[in-house]
Structures are given as structure tokens and as C-alpha cells.
C-alpha atoms as a PDB file:
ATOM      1  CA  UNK A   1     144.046 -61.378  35.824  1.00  0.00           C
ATOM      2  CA  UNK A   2     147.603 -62.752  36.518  1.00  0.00           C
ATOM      3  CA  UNK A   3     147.826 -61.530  39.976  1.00  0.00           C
ATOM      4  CA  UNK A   4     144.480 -62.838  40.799  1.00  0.00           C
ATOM      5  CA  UNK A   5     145.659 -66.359  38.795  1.00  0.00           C
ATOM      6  CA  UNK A   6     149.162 -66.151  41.158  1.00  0.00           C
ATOM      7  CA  UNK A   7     146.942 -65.219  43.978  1.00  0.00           C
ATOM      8  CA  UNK A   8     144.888 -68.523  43.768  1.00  0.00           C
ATOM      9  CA  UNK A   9     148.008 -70.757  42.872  1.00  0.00           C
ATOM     10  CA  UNK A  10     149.744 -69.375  46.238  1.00  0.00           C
ATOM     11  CA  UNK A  11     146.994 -69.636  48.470  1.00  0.00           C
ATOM     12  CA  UNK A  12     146.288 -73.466  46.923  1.00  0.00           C
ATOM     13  CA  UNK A  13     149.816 -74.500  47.662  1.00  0.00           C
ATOM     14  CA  UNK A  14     150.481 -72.606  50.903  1.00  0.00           C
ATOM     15  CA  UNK A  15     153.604 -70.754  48.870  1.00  0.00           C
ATOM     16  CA  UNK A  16     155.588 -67.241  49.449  1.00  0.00           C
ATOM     17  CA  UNK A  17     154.124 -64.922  46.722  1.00  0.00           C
ATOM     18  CA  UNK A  18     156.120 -62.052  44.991  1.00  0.00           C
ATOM     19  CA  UNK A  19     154.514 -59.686  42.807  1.00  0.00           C
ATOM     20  CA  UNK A  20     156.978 -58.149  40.252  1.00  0.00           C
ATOM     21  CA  UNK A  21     156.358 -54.118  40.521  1.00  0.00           C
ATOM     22  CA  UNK A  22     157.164 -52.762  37.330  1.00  0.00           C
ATOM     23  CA  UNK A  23     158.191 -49.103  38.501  1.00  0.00           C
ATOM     24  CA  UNK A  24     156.746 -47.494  34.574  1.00  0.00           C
ATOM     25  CA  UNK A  25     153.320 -46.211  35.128  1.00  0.00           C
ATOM     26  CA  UNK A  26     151.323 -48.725  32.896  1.00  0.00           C
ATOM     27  CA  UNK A  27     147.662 -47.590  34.110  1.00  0.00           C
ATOM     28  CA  UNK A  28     145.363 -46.340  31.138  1.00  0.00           C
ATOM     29  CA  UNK A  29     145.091 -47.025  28.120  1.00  0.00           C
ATOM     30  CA  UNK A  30     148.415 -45.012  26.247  1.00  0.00           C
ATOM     31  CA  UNK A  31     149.972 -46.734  28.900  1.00  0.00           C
ATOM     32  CA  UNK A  32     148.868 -50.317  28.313  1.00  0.00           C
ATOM     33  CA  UNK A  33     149.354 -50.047  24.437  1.00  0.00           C
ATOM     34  CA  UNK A  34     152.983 -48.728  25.193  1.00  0.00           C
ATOM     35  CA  UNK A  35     153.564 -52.020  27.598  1.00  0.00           C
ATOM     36  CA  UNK A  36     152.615 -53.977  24.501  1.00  0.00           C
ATOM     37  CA  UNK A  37     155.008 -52.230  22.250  1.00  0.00           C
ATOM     38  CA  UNK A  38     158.084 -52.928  25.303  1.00  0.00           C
ATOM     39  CA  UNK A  39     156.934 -56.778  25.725  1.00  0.00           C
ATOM     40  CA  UNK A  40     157.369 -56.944  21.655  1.00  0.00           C
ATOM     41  CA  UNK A  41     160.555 -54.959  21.456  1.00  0.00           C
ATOM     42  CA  UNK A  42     162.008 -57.219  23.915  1.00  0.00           C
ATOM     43  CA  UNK A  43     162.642 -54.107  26.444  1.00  0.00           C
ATOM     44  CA  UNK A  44     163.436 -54.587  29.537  1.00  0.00           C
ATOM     45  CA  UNK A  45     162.399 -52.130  32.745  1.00  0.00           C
ATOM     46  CA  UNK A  46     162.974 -50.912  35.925  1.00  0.00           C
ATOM     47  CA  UNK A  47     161.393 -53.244  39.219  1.00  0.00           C
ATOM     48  CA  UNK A  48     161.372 -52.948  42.627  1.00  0.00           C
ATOM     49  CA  UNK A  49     163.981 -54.975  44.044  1.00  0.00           C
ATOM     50  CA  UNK A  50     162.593 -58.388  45.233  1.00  0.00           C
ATOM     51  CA  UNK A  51     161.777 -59.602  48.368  1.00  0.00           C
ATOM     52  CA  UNK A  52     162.458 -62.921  48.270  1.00  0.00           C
ATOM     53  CA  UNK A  53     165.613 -65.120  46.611  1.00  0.00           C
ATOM     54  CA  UNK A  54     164.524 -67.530  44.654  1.00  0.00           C
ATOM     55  CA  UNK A  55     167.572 -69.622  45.086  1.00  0.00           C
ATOM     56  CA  UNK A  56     166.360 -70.699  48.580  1.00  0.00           C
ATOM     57  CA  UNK A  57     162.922 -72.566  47.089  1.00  0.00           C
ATOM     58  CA  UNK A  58     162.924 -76.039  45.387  1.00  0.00           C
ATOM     59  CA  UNK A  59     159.757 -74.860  42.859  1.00  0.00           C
ATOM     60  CA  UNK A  60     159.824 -71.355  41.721  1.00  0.00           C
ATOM     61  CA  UNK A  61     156.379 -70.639  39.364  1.00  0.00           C
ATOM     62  CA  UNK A  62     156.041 -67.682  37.222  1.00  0.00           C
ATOM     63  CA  UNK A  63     153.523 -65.523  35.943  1.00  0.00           C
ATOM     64  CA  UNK A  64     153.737 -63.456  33.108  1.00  0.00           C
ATOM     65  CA  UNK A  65     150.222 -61.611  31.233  1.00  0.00           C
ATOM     66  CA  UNK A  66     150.942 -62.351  27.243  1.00  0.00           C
ATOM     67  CA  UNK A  67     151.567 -58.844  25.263  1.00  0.00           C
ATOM     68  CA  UNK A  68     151.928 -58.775  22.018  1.00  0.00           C
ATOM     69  CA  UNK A  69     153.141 -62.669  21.578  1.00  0.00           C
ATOM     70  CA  UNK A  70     155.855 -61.738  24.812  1.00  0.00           C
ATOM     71  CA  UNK A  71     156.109 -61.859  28.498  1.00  0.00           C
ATOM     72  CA  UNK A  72     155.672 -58.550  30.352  1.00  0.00           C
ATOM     73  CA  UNK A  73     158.903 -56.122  30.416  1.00  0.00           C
ATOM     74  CA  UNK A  74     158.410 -56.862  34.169  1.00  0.00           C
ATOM     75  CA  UNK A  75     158.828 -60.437  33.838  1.00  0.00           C
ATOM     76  CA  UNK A  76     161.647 -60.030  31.018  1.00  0.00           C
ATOM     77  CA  UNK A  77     163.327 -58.177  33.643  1.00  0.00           C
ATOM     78  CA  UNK A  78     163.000 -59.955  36.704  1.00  0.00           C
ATOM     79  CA  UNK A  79     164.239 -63.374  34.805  1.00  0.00           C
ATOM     80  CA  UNK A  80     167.739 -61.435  33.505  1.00  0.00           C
ATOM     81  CA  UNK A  81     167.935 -60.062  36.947  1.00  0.00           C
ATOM     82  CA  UNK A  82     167.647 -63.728  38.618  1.00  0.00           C
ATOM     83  CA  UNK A  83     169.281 -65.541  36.178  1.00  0.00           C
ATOM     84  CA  UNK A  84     171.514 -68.010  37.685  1.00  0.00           C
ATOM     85  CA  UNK A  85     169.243 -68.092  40.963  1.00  0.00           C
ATOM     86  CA  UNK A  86     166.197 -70.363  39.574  1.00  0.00           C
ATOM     87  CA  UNK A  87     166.332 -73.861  40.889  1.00  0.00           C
ATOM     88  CA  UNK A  88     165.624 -76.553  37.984  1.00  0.00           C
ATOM     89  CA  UNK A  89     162.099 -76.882  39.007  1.00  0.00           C
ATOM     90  CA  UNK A  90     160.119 -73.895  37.279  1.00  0.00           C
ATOM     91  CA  UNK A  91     156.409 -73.790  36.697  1.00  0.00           C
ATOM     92  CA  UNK A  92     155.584 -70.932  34.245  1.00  0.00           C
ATOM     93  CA  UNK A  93     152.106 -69.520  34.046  1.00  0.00           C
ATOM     94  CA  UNK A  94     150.487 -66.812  31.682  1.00  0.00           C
ATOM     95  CA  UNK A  95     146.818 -65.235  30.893  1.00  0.00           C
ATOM     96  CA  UNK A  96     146.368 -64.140  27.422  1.00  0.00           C
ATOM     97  CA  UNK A  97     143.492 -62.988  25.147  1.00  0.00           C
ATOM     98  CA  UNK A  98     144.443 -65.777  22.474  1.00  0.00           C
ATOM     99  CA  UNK A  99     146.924 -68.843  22.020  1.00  0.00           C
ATOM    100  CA  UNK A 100     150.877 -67.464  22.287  1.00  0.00           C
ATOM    101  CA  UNK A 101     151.805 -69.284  25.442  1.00  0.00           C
ATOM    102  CA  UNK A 102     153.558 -71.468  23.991  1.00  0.00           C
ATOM    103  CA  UNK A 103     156.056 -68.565  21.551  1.00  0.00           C
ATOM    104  CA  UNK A 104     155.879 -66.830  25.788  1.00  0.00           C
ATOM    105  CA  UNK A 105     156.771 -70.030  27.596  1.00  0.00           C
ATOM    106  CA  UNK A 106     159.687 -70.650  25.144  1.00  0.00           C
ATOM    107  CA  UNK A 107     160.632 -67.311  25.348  1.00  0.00           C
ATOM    108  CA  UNK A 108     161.025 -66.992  29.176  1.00  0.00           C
ATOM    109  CA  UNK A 109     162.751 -70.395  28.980  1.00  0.00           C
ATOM    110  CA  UNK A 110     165.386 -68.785  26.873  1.00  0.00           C
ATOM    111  CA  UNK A 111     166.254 -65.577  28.903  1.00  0.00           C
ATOM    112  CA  UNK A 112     167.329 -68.055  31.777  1.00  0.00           C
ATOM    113  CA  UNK A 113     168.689 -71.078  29.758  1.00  0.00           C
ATOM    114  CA  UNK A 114     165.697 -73.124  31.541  1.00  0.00           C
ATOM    115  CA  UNK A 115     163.186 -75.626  30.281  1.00  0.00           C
ATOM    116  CA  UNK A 116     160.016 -75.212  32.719  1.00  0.00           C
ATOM    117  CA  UNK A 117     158.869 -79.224  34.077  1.00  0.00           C
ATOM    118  CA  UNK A 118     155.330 -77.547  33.453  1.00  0.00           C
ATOM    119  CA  UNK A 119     153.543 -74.537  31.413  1.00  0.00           C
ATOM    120  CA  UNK A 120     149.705 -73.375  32.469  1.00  0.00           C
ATOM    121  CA  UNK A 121     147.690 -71.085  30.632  1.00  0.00           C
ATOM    122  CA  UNK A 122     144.699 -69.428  30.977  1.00  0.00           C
ATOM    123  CA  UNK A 123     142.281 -67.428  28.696  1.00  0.00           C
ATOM    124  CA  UNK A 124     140.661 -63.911  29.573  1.00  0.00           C
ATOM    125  CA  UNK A 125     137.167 -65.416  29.564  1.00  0.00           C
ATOM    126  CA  UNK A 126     138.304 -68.536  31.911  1.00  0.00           C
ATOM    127  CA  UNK A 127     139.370 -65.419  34.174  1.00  0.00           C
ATOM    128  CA  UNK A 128     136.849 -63.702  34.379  1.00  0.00           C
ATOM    129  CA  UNK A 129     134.085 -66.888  34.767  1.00  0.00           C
ATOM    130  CA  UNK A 130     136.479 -68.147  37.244  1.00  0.00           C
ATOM    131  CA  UNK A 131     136.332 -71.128  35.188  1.00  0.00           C
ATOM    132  CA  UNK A 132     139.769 -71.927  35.819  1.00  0.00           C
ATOM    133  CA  UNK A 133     140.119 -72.944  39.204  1.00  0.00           C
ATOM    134  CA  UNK A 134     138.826 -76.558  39.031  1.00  0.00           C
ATOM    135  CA  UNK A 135     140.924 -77.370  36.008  1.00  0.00           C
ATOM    136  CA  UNK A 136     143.932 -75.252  38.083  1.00  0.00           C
ATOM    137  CA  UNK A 137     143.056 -77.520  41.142  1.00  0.00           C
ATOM    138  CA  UNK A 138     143.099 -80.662  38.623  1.00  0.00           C
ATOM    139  CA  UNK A 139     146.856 -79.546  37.141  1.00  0.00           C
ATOM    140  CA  UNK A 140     148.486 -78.981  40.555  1.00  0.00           C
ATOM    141  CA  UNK A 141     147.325 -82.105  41.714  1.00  0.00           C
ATOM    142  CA  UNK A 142     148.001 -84.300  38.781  1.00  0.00           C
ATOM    143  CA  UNK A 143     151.576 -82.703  39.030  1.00  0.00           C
ATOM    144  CA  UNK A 144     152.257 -83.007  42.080  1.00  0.00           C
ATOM    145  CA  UNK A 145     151.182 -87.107  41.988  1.00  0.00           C
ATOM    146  CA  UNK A 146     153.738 -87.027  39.064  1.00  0.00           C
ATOM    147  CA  UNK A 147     156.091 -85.386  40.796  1.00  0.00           C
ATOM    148  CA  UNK A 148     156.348 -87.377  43.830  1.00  0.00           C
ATOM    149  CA  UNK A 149     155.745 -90.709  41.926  1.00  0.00           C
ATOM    150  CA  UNK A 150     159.199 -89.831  40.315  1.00  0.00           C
ATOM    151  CA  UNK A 151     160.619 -89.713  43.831  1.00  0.00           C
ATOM    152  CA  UNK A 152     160.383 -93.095  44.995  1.00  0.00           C
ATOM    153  CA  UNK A 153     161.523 -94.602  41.567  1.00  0.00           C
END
């Protein structure tokens, strides 16, 4: 669900898209439950290195599926790893089963010392109806009106 979320977000803004490859087989189901225990022990893993620097972008957005009330060891890892690299404008994004974007967002804020200028979050089910890409359309926009409107002042 989060790569088909960053997928959509990329291809609506024209932007360079990185997918953080977590190198731990997480496939199945041992797996997945074991990925949930590492997001909630605050664990980090081993990536493959990235492809692009994030210091060279204005806007760096971030993805992260919610596990166990915590961003994915990938994620965890990728932020230490690019710590003083993030510009000041970062746009963090998660899909989770319930509401804990909010204890995620602050958490991902904290590994880099960075408040994001704006969270989205999206259910399972608005996944899987693809009801989120009018409201997703509606945020970007809205955002980027706000953005630019701060500009000229």
C-alpha cells in the first residue's frame, strides 16, 4: 500500500522516487509479525544504499507503513542514515490499519531533529477502494497554493 501511495504522489508531482529496500526478508507471515516486533523495538536494519541524495531537493516526502505504533525499520534506518541531509521542507506520509500517525509522524520527526510542514495519512480500506486519490489530489494542491502564497509575502 505505501509504495503504491508513493507511486501516485510521484507520478502527481512529476518527482524522483526512491524506494527504501530493506535487505531482511520480510515476505510471509513470520516475517511480517517479526517486522512489527523491529518497528516497536525501535531496531534499525540493513538497506540498500540509496540512489539519490536528498540534500540536492528542496521537498523531500516520506513514506513509512505504521507497525506496531512505529515507522518501518527501513524507514528508521534510512532517516539515521540521512540525517543531516534533509532540507527543511519534509512531507511525511504513512498507511496504517488504525489511527497512530500522529505517535509515527512525531517519531520520524525526532530521529532527524525535523518538524515535517505537512503529515498525510491514509487507511488500509482508503487503499484498497482507491478512495484516496481525490482527497490526495485535494492536499497537494491546497499545499502547494499555501506554499507559494507564502512566497510572495
Amino acid at each position: 500500500m505505501t509504495k503504491k501511495l508513493a507511486n501516485s504522489i510521484a507520478n502527481l508531482l512529476f518527482a524522483d522516487i526512491e524506494e527504501i529496500v530493506d535487505t531482511k526478508n520480510r515476505s510471509g507471515l513470520m516475517w511480517y509479525l517479526g517486522a512489527g516486533r523491529d518497528a516497536a523495538l525501535k531496531k534499525e536494519t540493513i538497506i540498500e544504499k540509496s540512489i539519490y541524495d536528498p540534500s540536492t531537493y528542496d521537498i523531500v516526502c516520506i513514506w513509512t507503513p505504521v507497525r506496531d505504533f512505529a515507522m518501518s525499520s527501513a524507514i528508521r534506518t534510512y532517516l539515521k542514515r540521512h540525517e543531516e541531509k534533509f532540507p527543511a521542507s519534509l512531507v511525511f506520509f504513512c498507511t496504517q490499519a488504525r489511527s497512530w500517525a500522529e505517535i509515527t509522524f512525531h517519531e520520524m520527526g525526532n530521529a532527524i531533529a525535523k518538524t515535517p510542514i505537512m503529515t498525510i495519512t491514509y487507511t488500509s480500506k482508503d487503499m484498497q477502494r482507491n478512495a484516496y486519490q481525490e482527497s490526495l489530489k485535494q492536499q497537494l494542491i491546497a499545499f502547494w497554493l499555501f506554499s507559494n502564497e507564502n512566497d510572495s509575502l
